[in-house]
N, C-alpha and C. Protein backbone atom coordinates (compact mmCIF):
# COMPACT_ATOMS: atom_id res chain seq x y z
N UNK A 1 129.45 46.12 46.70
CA UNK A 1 129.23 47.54 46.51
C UNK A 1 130.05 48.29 47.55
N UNK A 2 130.64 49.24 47.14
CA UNK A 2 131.88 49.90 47.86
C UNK A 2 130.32 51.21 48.70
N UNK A 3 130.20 50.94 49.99
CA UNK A 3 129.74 52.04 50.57
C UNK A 3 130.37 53.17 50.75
N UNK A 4 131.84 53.30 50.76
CA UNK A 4 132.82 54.57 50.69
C UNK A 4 132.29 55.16 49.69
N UNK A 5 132.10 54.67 48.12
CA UNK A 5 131.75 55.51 47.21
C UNK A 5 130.60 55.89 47.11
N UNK A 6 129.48 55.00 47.17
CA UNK A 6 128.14 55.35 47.43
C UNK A 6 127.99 56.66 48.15
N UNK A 7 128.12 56.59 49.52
CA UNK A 7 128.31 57.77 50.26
C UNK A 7 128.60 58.94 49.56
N UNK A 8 130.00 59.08 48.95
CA UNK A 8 130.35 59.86 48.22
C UNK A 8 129.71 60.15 46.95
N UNK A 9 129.13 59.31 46.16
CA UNK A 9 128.12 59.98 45.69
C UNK A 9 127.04 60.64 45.47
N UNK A 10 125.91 59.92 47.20
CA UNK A 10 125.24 60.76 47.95
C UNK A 10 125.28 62.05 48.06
N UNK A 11 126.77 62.51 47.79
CA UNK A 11 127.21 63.64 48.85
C UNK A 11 127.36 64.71 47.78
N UNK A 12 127.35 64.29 46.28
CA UNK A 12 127.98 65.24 45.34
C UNK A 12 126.84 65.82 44.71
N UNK A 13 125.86 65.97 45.25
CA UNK A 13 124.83 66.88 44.92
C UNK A 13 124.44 67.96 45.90
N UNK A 14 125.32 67.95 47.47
CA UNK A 14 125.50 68.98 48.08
C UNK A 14 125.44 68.17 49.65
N UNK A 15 125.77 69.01 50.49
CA UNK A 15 125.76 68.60 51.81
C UNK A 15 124.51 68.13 52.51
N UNK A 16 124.70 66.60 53.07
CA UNK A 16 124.08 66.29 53.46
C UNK A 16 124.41 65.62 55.10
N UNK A 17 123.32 65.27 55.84
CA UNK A 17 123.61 64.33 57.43
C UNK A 17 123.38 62.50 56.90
N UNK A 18 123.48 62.25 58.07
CA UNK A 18 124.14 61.12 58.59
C UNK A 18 122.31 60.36 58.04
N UNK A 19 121.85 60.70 58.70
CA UNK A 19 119.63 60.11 58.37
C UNK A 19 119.50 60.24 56.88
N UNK A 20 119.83 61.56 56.34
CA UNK A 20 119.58 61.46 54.84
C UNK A 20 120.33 60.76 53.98
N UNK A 21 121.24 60.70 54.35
CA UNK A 21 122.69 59.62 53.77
C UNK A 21 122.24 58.23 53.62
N UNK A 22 121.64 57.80 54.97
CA UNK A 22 120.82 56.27 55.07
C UNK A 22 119.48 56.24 53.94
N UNK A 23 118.84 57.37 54.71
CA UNK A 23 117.49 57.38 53.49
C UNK A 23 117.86 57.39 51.96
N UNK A 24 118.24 57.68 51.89
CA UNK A 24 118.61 58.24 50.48
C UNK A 24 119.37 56.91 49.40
N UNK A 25 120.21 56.63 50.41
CA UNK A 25 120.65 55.09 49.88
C UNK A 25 119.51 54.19 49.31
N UNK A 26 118.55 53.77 50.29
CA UNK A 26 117.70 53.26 50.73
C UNK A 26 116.66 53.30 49.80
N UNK A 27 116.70 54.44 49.32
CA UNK A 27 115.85 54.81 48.09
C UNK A 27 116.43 54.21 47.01
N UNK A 28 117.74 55.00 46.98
CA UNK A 28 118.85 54.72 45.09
C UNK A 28 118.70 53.03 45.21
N UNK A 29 119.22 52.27 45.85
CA UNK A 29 119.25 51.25 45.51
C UNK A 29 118.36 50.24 46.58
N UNK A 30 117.32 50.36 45.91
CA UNK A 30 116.46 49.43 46.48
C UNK A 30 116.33 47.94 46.86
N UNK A 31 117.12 47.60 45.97
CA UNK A 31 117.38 45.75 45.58
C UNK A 31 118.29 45.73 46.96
N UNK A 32 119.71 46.51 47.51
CA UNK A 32 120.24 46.10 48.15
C UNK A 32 119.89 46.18 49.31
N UNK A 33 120.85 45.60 50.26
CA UNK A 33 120.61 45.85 51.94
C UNK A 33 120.58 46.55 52.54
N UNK A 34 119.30 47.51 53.10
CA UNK A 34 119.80 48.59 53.72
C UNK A 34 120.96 48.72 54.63
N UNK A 35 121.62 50.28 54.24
CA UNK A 35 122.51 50.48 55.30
C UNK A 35 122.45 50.76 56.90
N UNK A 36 122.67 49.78 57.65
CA UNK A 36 122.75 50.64 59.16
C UNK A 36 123.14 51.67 59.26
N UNK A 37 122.81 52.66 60.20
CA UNK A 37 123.14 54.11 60.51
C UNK A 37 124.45 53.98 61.34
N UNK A 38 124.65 52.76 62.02
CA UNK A 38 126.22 52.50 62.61
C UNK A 38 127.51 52.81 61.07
N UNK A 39 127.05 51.82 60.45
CA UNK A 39 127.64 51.88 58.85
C UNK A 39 127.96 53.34 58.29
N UNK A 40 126.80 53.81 58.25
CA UNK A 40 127.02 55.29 57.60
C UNK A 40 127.83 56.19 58.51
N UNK A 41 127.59 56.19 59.51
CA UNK A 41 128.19 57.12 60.69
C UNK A 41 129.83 56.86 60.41
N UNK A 42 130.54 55.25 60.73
CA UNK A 42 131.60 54.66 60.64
C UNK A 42 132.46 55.09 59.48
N UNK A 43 131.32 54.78 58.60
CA UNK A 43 131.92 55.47 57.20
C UNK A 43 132.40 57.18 56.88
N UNK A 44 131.26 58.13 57.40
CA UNK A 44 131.15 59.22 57.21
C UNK A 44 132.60 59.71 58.04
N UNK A 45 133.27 58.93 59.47
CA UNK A 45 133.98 59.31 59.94
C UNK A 45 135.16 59.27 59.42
N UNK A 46 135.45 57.73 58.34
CA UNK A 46 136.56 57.38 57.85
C UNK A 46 136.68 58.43 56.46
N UNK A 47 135.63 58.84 55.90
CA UNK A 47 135.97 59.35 54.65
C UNK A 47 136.66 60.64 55.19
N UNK A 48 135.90 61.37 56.45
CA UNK A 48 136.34 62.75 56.92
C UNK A 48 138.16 62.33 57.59
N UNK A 49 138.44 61.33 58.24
CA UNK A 49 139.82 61.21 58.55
C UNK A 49 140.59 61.28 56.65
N UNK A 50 140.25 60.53 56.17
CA UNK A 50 141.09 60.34 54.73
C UNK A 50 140.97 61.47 54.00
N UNK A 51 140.64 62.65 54.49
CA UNK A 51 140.30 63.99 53.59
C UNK A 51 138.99 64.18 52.68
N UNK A 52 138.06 62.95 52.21
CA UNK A 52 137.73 63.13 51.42
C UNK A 52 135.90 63.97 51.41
N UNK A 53 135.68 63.65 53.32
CA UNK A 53 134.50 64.68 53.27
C UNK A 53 135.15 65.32 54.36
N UNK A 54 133.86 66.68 54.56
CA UNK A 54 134.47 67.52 55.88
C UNK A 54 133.47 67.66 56.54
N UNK A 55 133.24 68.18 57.57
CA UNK A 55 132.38 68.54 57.93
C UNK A 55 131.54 70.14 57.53
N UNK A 56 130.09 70.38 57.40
CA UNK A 56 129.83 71.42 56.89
C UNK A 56 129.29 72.03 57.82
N UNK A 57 129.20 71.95 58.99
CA UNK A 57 128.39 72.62 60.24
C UNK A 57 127.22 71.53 60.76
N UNK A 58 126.56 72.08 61.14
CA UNK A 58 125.19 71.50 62.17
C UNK A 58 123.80 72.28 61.51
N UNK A 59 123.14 71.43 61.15
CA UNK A 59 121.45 71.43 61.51
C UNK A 59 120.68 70.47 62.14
N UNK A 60 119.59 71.42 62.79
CA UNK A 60 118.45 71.15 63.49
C UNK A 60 117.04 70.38 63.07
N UNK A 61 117.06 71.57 62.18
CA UNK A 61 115.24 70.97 61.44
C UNK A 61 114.67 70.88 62.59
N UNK A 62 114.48 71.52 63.73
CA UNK A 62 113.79 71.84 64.91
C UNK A 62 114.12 70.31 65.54
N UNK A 63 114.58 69.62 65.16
CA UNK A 63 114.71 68.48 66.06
C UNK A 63 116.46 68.72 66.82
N UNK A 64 117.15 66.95 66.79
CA UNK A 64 117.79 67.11 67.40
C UNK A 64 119.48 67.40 66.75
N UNK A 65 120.41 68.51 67.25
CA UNK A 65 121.20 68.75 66.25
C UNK A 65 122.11 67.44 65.06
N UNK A 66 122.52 67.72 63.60
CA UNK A 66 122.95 67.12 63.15
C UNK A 66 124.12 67.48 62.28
N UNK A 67 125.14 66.85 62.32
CA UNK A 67 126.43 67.09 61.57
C UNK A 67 125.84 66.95 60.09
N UNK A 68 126.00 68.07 59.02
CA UNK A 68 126.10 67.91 58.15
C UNK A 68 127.58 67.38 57.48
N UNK A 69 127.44 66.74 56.81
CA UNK A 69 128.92 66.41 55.61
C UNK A 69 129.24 67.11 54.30
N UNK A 70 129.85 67.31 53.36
CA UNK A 70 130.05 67.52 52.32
C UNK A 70 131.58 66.87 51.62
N UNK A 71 131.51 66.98 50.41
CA UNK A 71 132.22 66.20 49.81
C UNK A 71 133.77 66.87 49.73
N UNK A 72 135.05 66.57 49.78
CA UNK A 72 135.54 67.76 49.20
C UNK A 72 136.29 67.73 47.81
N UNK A 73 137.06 68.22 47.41
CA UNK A 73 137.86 68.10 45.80
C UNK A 73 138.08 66.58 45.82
N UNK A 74 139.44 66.57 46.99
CA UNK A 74 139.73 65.15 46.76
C UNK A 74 138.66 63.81 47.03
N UNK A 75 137.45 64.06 47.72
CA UNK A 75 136.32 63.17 47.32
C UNK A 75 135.72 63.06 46.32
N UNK A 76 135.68 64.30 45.50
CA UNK A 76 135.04 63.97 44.51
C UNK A 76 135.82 63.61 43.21
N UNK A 77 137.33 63.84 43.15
CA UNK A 77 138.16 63.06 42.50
C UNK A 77 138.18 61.36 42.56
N UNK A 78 138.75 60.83 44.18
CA UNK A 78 138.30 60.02 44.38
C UNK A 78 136.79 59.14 43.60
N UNK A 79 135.59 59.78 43.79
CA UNK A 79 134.47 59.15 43.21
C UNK A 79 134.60 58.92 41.62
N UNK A 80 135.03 60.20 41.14
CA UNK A 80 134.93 60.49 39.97
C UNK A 80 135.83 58.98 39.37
N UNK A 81 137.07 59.00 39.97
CA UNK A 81 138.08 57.52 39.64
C UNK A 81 137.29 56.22 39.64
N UNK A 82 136.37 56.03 40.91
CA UNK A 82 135.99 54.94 41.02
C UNK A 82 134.77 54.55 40.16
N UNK A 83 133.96 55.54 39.90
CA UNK A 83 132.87 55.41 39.03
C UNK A 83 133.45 55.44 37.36
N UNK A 84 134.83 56.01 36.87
CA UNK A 84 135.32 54.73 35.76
C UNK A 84 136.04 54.01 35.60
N UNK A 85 136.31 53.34 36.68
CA UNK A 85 137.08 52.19 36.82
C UNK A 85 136.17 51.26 36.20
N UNK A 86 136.49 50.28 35.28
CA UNK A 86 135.92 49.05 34.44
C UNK A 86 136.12 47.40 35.87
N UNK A 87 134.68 47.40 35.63
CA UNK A 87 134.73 46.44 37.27
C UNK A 87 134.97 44.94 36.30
N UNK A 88 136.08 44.11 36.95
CA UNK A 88 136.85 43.01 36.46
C UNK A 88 135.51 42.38 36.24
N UNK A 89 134.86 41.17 35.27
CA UNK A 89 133.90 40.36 35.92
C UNK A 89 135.02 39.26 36.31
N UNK A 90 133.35 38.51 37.07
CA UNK A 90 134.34 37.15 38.08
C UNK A 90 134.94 36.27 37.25
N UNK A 91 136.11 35.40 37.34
CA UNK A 91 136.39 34.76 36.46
C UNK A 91 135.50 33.09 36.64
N UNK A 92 134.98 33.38 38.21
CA UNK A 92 134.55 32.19 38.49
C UNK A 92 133.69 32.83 39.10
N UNK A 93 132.09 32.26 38.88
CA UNK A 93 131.08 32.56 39.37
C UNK A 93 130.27 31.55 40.31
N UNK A 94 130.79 31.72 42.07
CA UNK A 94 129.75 30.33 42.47
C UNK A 94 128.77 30.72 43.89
N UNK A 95 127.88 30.83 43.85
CA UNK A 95 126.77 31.04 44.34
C UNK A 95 126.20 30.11 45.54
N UNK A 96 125.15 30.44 46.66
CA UNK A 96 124.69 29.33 47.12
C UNK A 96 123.86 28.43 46.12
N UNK A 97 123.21 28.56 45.23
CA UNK A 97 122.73 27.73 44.27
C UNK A 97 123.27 26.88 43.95
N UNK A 98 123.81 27.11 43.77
CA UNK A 98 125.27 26.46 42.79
C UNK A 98 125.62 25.08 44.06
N UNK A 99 126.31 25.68 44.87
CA UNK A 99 127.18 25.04 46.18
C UNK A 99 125.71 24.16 46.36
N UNK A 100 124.32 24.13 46.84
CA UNK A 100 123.46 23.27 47.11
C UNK A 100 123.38 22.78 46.08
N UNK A 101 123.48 22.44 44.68
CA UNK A 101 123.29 21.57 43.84
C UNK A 101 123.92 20.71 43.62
N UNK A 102 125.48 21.45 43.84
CA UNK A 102 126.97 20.02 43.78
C UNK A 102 126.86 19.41 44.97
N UNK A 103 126.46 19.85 45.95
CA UNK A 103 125.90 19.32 47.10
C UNK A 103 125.20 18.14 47.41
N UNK A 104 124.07 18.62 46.58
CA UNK A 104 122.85 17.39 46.63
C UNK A 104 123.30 16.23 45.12
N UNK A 105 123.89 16.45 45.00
CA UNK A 105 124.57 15.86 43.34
C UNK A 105 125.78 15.15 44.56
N UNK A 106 126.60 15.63 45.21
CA UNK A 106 127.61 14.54 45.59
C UNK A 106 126.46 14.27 47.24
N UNK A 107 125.66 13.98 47.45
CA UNK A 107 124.80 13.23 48.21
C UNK A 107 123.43 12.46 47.88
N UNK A 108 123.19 12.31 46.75
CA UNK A 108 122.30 11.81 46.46
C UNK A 108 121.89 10.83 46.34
N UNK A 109 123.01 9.99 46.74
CA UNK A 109 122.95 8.48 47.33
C UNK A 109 122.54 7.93 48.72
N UNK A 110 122.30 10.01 49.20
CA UNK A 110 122.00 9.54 50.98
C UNK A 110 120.54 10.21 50.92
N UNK A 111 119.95 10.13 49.50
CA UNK A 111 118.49 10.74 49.64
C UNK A 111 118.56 12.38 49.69
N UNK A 112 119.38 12.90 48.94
CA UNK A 112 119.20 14.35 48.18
C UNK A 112 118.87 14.39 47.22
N UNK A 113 118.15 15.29 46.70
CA UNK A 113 117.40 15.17 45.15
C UNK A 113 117.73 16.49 44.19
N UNK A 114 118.63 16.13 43.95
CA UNK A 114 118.94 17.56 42.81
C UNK A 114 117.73 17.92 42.10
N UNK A 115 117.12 16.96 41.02
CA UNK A 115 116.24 17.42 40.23
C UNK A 115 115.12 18.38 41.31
N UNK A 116 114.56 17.77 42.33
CA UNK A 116 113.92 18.35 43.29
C UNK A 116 114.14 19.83 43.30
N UNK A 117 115.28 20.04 43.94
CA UNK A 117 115.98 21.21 44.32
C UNK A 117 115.84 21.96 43.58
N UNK A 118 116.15 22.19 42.35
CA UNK A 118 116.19 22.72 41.06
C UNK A 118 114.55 23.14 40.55
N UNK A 119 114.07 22.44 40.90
CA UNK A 119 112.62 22.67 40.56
C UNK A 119 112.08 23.50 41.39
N UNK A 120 112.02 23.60 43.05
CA UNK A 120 111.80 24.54 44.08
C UNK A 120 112.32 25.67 43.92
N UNK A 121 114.10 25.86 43.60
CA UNK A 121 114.71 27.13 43.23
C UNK A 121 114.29 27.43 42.53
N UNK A 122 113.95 26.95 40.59
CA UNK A 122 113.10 27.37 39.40
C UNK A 122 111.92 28.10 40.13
N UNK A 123 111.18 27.89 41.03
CA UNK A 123 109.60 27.94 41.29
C UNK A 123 109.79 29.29 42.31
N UNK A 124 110.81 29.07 43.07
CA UNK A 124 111.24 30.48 44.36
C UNK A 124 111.61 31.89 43.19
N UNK A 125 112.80 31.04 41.93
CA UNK A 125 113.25 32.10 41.08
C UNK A 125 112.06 33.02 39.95
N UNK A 126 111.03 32.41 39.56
CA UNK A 126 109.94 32.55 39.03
C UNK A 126 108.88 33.59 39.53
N UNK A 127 108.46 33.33 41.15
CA UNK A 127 107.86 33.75 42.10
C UNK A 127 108.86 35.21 42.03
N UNK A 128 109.92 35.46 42.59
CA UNK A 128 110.47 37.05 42.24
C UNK A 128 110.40 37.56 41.13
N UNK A 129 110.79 36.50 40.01
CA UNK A 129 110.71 37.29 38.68
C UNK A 129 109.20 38.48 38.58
N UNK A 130 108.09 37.97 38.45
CA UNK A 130 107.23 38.17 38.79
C UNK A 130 106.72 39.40 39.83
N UNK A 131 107.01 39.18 40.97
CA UNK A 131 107.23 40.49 42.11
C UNK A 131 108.20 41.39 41.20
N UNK A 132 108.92 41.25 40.70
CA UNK A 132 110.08 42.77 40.20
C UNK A 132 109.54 42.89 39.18
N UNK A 133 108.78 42.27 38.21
CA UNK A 133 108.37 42.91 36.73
C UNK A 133 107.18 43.42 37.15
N UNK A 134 106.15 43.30 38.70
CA UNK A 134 104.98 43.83 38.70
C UNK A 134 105.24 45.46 39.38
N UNK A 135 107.08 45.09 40.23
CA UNK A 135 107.15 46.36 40.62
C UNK A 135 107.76 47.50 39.69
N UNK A 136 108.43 46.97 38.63
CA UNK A 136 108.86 48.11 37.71
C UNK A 136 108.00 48.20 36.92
N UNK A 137 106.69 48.06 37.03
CA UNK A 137 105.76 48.21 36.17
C UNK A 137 104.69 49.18 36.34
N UNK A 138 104.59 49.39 37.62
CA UNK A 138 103.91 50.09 38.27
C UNK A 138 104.38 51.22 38.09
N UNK A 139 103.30 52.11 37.62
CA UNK A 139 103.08 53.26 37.15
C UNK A 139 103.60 54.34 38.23
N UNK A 140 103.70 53.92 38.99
CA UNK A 140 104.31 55.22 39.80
C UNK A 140 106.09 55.19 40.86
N UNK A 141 106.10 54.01 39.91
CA UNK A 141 108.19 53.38 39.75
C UNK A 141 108.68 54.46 39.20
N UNK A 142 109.70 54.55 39.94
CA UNK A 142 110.76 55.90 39.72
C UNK A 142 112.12 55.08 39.00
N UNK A 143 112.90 55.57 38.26
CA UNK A 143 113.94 55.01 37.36
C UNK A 143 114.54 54.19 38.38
N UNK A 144 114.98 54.11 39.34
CA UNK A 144 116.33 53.67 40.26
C UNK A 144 115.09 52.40 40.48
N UNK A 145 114.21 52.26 41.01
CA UNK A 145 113.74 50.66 41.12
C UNK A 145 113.39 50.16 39.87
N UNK A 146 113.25 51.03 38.32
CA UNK A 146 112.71 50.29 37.31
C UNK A 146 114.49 49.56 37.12
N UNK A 147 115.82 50.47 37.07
CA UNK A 147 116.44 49.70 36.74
C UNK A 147 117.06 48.72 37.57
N UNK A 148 116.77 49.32 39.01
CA UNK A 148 117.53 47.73 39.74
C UNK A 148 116.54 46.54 39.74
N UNK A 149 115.43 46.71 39.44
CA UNK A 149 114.48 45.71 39.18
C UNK A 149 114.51 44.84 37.65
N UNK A 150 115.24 45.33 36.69
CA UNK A 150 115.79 45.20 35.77
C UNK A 150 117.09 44.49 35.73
N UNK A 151 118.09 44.72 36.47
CA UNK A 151 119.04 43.86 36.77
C UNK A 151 119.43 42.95 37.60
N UNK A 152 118.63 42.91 38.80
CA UNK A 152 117.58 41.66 38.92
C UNK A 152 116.80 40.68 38.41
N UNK A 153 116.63 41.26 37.12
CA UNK A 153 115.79 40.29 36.60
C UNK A 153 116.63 39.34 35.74
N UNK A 154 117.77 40.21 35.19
CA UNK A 154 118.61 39.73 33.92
C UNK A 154 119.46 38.78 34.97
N UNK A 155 119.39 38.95 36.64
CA UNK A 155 120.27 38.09 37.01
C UNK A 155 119.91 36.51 37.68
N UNK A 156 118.81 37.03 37.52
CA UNK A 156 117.41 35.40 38.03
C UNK A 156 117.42 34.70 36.49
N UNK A 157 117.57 35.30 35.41
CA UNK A 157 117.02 34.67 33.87
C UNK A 157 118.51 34.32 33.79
N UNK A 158 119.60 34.50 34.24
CA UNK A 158 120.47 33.47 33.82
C UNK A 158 120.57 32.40 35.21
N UNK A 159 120.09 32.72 36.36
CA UNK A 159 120.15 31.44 37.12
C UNK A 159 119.09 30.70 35.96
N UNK A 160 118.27 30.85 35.73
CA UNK A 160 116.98 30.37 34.99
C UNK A 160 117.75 29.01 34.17
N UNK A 161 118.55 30.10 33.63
CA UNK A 161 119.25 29.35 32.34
C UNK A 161 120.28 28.16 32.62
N UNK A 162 120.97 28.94 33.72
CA UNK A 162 121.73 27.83 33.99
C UNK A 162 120.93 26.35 35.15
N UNK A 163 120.15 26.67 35.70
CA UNK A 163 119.28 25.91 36.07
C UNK A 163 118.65 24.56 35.30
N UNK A 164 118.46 25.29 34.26
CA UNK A 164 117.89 24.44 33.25
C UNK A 164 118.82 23.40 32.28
N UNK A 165 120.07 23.63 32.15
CA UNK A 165 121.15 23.32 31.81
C UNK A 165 121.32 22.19 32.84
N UNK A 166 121.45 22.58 33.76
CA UNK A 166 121.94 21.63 35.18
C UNK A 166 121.43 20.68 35.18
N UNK A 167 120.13 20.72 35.17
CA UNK A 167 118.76 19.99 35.38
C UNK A 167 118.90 18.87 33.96
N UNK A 168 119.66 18.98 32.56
CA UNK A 168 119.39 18.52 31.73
C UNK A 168 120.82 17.82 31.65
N UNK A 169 121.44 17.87 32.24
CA UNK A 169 122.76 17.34 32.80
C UNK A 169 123.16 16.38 33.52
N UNK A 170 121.55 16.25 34.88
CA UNK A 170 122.02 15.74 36.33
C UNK A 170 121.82 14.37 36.33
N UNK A 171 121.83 13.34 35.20
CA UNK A 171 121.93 12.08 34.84
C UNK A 171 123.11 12.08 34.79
N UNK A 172 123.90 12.54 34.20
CA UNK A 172 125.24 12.32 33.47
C UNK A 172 126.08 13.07 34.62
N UNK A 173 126.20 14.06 35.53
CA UNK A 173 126.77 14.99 36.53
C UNK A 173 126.86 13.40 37.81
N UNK A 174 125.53 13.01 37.62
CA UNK A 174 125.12 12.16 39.37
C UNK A 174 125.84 10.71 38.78
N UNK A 175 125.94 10.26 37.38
CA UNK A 175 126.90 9.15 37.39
C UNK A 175 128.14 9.50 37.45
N UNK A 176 128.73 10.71 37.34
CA UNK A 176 130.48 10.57 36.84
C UNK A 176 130.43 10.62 38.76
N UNK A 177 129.76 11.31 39.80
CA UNK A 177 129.94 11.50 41.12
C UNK A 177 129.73 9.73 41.78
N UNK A 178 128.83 9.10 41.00
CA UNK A 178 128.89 7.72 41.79
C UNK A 178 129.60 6.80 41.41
N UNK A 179 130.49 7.19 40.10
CA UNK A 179 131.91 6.25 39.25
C UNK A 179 132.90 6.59 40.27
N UNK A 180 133.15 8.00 41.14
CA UNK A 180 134.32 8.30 41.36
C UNK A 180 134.54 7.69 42.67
């Protein structure tokens, strides 16, 4: 996730600081990592060197003063580009899942247990499924966690899938690794 644009989209509903910029993230996309306020600050400085925010003055809110930001033309051109840009998918998709399974598949002669593994991840992947369908379910879920809780989910139901695949495989995967 490009935080340059994020930011900048933060920003295109009117001027905002450096705290609300974090909060606000924090909110929109829940699933991800919150941003450090080092991050946002770093950022807010680079977008203002590259033209694309400015500064809008200072508020207080009776506390302690704060640089507001705002967006300018060429930021919001900028955003406008990046939000339709068509994002490549991967041509190769490999995961820690993934990497611990070929893992325990080329060690399993030293007492690694794929099928094992697979069954714990199934049981860890299950256990969230669960937490995100009870949280977009909840009646007082606002759109931005029903849908990142939603694409979350569509992205655990194909580990699911491919899990299960693996798992129905790892006879035939764990001999071609102990032929070679």
């Amino acid at each position: 996730m490009s935080t340059r644009h994020v930011l900048l989209g933060l920003l295109a509903s009117g001027p905002r600081h450096g705290y609300d910029l974090k909060r606000r993230h924090d909110e929109r996309f829940p699933q991800a990592r919150p941003l450090a306020y080092a991050q946002v600050y770093t950022t807010l400085q680079r977008l203002v060197r590259d033209g694309l925010v400015e500064v809008d003055g200072t508020d207080s809110d009776g506390g302690p003063e704060r640089t507001l930001y705002r967006s300018t033309p060429s930021g919001r051109h900028e955003l406008l580009g990046w939000a339709g840009e068509i994002t490549p998918p991967a041509p190769h998709v490999a995961n820690e899942i993934f990497a611990k399974v070929v893992v325990s598949i080329l060690v399993a002669d030293a007492g690694a247990d794929p099928a094992a593994h697979l069954l714990a991840q199934r049981t860890a992947h299950m256990t969230r499924m669960r937490e995100l369908t009870a949280l977009k379910t909840d009646p007082g879920a606002d759109l931005t966690t029903v849908l990142s809780a939603d694409y979350a989910l569509a992205h655990l139901d194909a580990d699911l899938r491919w899990m299960t695949t693996t798992a129905a495989r790892l006879a035939t995967l764990t001999a071609e690794v102990t032929a070679a």
